[in-house]
N, C-alpha and C. Protein backbone atom coordinates (compact mmCIF):
# COMPACT_ATOMS: atom_id res chain seq x y z
N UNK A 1 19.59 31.27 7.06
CA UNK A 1 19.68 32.67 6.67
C UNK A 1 18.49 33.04 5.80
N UNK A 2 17.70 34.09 5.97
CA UNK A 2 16.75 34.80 5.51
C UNK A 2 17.28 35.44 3.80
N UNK A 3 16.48 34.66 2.68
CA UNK A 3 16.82 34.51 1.51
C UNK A 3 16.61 35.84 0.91
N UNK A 4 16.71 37.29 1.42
CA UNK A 4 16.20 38.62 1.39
C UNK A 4 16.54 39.00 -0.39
N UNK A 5 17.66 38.07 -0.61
CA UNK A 5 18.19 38.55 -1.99
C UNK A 5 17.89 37.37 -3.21
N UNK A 6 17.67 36.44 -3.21
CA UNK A 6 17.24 35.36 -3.59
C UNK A 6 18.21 34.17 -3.19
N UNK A 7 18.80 33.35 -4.31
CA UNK A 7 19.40 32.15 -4.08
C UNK A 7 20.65 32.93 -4.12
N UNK A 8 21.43 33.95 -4.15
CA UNK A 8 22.26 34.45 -4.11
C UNK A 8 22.76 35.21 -2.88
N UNK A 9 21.90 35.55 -2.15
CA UNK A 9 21.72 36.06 -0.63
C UNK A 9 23.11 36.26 -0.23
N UNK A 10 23.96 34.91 0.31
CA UNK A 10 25.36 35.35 0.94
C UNK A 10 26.31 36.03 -0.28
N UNK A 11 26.02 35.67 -1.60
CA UNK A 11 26.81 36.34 -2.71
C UNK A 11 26.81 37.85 -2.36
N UNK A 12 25.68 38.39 -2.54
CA UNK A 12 25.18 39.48 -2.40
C UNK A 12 25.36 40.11 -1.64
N UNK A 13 25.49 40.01 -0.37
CA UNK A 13 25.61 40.24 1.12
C UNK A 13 27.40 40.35 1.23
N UNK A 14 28.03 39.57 0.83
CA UNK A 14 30.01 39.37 0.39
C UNK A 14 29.95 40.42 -0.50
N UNK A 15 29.61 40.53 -1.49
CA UNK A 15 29.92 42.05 -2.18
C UNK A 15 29.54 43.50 -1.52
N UNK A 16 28.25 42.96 -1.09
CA UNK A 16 27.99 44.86 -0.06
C UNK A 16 28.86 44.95 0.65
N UNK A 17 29.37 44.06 1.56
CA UNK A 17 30.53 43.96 2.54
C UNK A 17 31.83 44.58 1.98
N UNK A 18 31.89 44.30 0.65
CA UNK A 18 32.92 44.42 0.01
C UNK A 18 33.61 45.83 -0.23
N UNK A 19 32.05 46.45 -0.95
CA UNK A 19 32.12 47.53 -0.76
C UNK A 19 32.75 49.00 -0.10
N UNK A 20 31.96 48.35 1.17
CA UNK A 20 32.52 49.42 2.16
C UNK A 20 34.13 49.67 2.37
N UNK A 21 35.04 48.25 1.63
CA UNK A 21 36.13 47.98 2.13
C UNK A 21 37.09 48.80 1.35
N UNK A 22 36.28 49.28 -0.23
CA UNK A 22 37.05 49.59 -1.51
C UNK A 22 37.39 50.91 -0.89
N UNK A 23 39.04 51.01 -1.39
CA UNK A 23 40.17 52.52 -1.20
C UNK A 23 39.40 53.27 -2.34
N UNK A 24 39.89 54.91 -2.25
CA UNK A 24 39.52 55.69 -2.72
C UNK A 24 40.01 55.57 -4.47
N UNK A 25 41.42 55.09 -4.56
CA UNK A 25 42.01 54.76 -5.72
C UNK A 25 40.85 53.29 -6.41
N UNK A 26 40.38 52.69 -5.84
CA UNK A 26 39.60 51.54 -6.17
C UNK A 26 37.94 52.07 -6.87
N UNK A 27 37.69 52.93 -5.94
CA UNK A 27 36.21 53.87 -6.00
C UNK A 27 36.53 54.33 -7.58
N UNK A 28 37.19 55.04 -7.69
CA UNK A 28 38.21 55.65 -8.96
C UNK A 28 38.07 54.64 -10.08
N UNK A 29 38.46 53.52 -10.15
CA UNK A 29 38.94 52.95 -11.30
C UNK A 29 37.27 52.36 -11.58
N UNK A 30 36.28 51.76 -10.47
CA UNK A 30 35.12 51.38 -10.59
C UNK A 30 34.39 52.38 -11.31
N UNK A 31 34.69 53.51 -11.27
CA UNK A 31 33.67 55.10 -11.95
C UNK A 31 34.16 54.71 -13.14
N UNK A 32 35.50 55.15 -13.56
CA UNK A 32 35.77 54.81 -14.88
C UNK A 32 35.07 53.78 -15.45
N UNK A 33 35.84 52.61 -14.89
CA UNK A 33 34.89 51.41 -16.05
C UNK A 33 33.78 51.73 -16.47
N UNK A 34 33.19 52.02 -15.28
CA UNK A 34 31.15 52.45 -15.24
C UNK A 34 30.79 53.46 -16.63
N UNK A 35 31.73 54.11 -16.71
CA UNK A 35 31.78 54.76 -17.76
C UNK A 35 31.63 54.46 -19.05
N UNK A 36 32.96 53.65 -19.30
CA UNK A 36 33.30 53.32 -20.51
C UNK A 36 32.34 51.97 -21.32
N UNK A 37 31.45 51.58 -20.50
CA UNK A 37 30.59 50.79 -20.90
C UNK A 37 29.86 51.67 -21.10
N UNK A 38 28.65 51.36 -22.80
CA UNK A 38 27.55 52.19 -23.00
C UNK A 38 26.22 52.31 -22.56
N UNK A 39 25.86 53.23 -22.47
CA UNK A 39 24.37 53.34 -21.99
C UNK A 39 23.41 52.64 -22.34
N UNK A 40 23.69 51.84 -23.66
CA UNK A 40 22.31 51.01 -24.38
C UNK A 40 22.70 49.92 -24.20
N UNK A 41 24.50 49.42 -24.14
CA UNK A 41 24.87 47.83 -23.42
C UNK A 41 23.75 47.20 -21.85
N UNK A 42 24.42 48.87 -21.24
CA UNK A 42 23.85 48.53 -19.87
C UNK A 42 22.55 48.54 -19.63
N UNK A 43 21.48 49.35 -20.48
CA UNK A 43 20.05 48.96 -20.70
C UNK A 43 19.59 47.55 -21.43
N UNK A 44 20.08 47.29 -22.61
CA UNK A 44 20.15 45.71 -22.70
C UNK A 44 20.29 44.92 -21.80
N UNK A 45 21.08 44.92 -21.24
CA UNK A 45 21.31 43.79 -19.90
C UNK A 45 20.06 43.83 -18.88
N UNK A 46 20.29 44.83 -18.36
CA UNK A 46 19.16 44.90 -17.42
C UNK A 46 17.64 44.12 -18.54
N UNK A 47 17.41 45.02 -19.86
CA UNK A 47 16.09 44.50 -20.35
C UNK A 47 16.24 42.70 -19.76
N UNK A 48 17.55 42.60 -20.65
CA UNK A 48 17.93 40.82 -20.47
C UNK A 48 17.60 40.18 -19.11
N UNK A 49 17.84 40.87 -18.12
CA UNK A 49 17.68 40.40 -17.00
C UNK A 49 16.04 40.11 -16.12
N UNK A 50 15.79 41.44 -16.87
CA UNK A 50 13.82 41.27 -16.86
C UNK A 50 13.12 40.51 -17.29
N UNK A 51 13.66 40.17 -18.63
CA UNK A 51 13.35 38.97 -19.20
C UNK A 51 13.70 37.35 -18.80
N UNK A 52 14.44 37.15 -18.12
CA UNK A 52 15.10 36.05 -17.49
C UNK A 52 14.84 35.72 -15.96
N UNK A 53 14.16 36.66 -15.41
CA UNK A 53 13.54 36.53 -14.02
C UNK A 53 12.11 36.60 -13.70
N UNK A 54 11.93 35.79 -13.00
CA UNK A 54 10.30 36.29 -12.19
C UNK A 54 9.64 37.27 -12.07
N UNK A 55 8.85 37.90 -11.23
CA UNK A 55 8.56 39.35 -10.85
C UNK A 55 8.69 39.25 -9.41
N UNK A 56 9.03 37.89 -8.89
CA UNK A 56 9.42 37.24 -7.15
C UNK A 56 11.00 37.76 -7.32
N UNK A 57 11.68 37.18 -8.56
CA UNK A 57 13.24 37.22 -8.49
C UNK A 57 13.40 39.08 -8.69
N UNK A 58 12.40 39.41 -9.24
CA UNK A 58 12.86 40.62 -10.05
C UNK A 58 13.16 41.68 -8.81
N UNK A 59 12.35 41.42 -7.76
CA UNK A 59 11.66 41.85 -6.68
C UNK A 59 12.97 41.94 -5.60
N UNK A 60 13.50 40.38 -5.46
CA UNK A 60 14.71 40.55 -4.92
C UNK A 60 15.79 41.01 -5.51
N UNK A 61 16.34 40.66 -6.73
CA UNK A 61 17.37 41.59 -7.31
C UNK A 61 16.82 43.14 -7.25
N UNK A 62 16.38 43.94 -7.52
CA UNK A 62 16.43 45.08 -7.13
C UNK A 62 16.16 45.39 -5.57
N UNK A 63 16.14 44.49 -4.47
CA UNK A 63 16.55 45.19 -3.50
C UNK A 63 17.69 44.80 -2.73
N UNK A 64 18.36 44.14 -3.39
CA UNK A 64 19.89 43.70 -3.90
C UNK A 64 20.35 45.11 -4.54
N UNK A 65 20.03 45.68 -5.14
CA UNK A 65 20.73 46.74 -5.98
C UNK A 65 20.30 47.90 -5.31
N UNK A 66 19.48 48.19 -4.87
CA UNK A 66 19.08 49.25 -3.67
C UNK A 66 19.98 49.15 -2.60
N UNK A 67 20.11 48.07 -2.11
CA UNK A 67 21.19 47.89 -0.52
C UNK A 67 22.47 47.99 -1.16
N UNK A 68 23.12 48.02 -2.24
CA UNK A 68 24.48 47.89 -2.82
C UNK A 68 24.85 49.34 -3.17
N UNK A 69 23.59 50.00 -3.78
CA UNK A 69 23.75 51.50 -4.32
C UNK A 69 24.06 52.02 -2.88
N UNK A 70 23.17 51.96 -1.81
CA UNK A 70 23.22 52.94 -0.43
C UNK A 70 24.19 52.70 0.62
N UNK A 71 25.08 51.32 0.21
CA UNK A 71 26.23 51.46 1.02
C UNK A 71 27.36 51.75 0.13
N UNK A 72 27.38 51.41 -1.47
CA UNK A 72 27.83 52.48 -2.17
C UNK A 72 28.09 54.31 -2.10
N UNK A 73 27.04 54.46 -1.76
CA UNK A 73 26.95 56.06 -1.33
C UNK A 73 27.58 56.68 -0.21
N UNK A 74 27.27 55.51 0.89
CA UNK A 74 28.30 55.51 2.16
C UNK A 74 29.32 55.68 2.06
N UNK A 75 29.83 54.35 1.11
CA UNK A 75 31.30 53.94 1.13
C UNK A 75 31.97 55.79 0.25
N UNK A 76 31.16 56.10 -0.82
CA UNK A 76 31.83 57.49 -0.99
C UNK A 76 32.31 58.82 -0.59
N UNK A 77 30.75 58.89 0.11
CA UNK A 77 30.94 59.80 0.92
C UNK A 77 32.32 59.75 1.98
N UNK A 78 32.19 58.62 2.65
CA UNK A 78 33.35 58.19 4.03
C UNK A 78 34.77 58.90 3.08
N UNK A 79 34.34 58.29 1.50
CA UNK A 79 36.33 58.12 0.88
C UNK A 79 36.19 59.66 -0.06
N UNK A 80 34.88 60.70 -0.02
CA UNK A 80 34.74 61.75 -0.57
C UNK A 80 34.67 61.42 -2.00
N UNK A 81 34.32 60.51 -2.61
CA UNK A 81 34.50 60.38 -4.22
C UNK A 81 32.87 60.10 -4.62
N UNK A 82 32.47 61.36 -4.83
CA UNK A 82 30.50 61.89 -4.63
C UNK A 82 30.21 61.43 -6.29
N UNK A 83 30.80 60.92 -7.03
CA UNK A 83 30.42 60.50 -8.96
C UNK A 83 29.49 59.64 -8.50
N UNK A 84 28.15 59.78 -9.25
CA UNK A 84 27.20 58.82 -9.31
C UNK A 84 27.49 57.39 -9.97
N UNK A 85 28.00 57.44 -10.60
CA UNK A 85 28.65 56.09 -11.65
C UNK A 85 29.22 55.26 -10.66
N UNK A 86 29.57 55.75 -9.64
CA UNK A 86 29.94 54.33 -8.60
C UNK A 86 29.33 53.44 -7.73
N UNK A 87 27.67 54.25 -7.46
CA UNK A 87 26.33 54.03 -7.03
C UNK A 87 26.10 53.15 -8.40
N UNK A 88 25.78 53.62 -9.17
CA UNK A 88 25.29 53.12 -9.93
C UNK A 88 26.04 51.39 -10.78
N UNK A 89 27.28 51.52 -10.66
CA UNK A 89 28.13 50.52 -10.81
C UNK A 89 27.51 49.16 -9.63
N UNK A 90 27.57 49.84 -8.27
CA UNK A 90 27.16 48.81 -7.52
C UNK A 90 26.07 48.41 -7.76
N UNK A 91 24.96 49.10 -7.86
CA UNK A 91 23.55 48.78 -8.30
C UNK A 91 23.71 47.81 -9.03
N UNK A 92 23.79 47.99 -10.18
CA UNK A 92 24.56 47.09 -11.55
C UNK A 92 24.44 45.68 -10.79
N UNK A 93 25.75 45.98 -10.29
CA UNK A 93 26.87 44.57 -10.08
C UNK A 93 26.02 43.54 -9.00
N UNK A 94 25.44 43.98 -7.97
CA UNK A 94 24.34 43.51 -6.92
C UNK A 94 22.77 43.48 -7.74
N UNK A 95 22.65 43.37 -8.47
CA UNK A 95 21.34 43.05 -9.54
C UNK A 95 22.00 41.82 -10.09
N UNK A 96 22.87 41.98 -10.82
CA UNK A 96 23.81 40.97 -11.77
C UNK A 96 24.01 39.87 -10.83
N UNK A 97 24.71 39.96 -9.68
CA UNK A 97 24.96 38.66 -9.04
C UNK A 97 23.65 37.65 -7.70
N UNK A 98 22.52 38.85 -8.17
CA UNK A 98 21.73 38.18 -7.50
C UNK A 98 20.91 37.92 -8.43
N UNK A 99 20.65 37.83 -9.67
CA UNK A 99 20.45 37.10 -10.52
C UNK A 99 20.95 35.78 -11.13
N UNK A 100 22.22 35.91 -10.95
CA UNK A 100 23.23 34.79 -11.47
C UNK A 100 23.68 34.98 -13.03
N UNK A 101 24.76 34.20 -13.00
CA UNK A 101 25.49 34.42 -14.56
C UNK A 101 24.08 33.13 -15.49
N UNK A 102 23.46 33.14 -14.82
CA UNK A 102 22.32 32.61 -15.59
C UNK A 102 21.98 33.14 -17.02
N UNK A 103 21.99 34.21 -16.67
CA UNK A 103 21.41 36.01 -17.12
C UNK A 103 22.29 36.10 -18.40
N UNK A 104 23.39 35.52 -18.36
CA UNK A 104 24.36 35.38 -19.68
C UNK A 104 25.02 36.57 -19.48
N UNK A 105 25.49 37.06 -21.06
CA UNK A 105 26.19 38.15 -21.18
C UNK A 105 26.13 39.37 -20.52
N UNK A 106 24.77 39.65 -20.85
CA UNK A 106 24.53 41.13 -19.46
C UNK A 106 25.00 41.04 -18.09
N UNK A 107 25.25 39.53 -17.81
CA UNK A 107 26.11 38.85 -16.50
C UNK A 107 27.18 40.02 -16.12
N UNK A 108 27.83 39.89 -17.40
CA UNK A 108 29.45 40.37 -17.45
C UNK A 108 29.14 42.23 -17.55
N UNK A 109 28.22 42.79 -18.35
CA UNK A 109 27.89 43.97 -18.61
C UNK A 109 28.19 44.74 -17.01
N UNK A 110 26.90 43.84 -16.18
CA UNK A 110 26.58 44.95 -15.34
C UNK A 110 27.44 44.62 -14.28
N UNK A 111 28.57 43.50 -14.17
CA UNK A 111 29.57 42.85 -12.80
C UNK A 111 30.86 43.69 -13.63
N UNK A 112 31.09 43.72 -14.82
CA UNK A 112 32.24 44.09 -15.64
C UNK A 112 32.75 45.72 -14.52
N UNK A 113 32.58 46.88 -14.15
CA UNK A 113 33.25 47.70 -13.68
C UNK A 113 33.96 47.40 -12.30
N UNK A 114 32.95 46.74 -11.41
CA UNK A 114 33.37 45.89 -10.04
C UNK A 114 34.29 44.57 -10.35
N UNK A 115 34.37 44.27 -11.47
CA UNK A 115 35.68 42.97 -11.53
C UNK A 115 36.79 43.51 -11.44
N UNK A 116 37.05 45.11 -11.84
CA UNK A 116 38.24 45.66 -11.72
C UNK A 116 38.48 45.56 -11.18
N UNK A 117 38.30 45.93 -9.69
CA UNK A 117 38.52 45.51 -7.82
C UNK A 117 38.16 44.39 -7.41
N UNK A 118 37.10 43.56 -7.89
CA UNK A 118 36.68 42.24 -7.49
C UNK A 118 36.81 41.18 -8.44
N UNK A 119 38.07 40.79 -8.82
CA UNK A 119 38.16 39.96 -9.99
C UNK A 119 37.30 38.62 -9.99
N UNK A 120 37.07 38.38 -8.70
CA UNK A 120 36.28 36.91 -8.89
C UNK A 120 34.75 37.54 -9.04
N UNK A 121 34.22 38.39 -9.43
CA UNK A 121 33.33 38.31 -9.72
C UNK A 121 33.19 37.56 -11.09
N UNK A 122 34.08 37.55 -11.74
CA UNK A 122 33.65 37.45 -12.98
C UNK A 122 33.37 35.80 -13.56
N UNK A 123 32.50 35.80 -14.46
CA UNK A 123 31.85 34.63 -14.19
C UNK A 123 32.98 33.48 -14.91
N UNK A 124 32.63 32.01 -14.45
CA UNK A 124 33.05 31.27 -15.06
C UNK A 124 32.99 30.54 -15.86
N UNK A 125 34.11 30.44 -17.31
CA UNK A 125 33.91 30.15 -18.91
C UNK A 125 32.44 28.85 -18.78
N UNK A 126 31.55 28.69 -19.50
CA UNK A 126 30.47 27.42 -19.63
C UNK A 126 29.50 27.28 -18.57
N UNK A 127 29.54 28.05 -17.40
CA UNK A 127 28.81 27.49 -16.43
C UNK A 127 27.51 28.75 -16.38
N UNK A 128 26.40 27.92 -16.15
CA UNK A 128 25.20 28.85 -16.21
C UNK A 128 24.28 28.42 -14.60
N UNK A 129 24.88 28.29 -13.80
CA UNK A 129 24.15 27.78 -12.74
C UNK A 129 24.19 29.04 -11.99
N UNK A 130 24.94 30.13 -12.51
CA UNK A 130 24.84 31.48 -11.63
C UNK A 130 25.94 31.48 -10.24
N UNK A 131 27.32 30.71 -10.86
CA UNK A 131 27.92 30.70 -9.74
C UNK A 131 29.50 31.70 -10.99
N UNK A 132 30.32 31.96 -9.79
CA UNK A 132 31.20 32.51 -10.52
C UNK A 132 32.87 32.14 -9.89
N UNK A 133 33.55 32.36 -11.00
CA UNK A 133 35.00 31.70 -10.82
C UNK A 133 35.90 32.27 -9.22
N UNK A 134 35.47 31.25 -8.64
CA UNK A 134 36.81 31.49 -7.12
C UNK A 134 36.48 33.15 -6.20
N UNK A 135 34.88 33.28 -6.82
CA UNK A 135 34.10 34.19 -6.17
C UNK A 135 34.71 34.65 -4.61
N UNK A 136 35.67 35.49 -5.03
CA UNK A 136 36.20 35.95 -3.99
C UNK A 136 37.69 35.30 -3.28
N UNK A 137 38.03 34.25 -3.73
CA UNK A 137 39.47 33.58 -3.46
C UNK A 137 40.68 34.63 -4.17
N UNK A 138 40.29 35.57 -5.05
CA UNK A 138 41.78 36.68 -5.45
C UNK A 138 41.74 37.65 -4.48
N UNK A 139 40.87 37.67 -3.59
CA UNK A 139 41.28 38.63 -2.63
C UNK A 139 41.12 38.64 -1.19
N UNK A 140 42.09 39.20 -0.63
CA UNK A 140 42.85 38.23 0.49
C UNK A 140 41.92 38.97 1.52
N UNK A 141 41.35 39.71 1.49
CA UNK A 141 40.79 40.42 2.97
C UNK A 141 39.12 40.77 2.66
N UNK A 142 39.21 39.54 1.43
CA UNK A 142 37.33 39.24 1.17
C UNK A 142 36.58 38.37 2.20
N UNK A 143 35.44 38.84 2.30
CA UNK A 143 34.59 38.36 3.38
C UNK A 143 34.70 36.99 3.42
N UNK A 144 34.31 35.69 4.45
CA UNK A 144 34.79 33.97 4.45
C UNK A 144 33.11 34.26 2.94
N UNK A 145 32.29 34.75 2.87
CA UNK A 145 31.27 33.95 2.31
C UNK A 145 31.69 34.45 0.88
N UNK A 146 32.30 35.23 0.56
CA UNK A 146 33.42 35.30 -0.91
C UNK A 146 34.29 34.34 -1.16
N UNK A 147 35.49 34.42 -0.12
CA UNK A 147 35.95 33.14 -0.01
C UNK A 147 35.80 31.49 -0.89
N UNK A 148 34.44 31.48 -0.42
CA UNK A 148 33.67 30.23 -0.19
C UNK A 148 32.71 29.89 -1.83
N UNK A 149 32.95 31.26 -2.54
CA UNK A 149 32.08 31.14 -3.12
C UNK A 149 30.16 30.82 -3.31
N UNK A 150 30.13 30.83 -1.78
CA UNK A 150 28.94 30.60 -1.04
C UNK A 150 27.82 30.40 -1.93
């Protein structure tokens, strides 16, 4: 498979998938969170994340977060729920996991609104290898490469 997103590729690729799948009530609760996190948390992270990557990695995480925002946009339009904060949530969350929980805390910042619907995103307690807890095993009609934790 063509590494388009970095070492995270099928991660990345299981969440866009994912996406498209989220109900309108799901779209909903992802805006909120997106919300209630602050504007200078979620600029920290990202700084954090600039700082912690290549300009090769940097290169693929943001077009990780480009392909996540625009089937984000899809997925709204299709379910009519037009709030930018849910674009932008995915962006987030597809930067974050194609980086890896490497990235530390901003890990959780920018995956934190999408764990609401995707609980295995969220990373697991001690581990910094950029993998995350049962990545996709809490939900039953997640893609096999969620599943798998791939």
């Amino acid at each position: 498979m063509n590494q388009i997103f970095g070492r995270e590729s099928q991660r990345v690729l299981a969440l866009i998938i994912r996406i498209a799948d989220l109900s309108p009530a799901e779209v909903d609760l992802v805006t909120n969170a997106w919300k209630q996190v602050s504007a200078l948390d979620r600029a920290r992270a990202w700084a954090q994340l600039t700082r912690a990557t290549t300009e090769q990695e940097r290169y693929r995480i943001l077009v990780a977060a480009s392909v996540a925002r625009k089937e984000a946009l899809a997925a709204a339009r299709r379910l009519r729920r037009m709030d930018w904060a849910f674009w932008a949530a995915a962006s987030d969350a597809a930067a974050a996991v194609a980086a890896g929980t490497r990235i530390g805390r901003p890990y959780e910042t920018l995956t934190g609104p999408l764990t609401a619907v995707m609980p295995a995103l969220a990373p697991c307690p001690g581990r910094t290898d950029g993998r995350t807890a049962r990545f996709g095993e809490d939900e039953p009609h997640a893609p096999t490469a969620l599943r798998q934790g791939a």
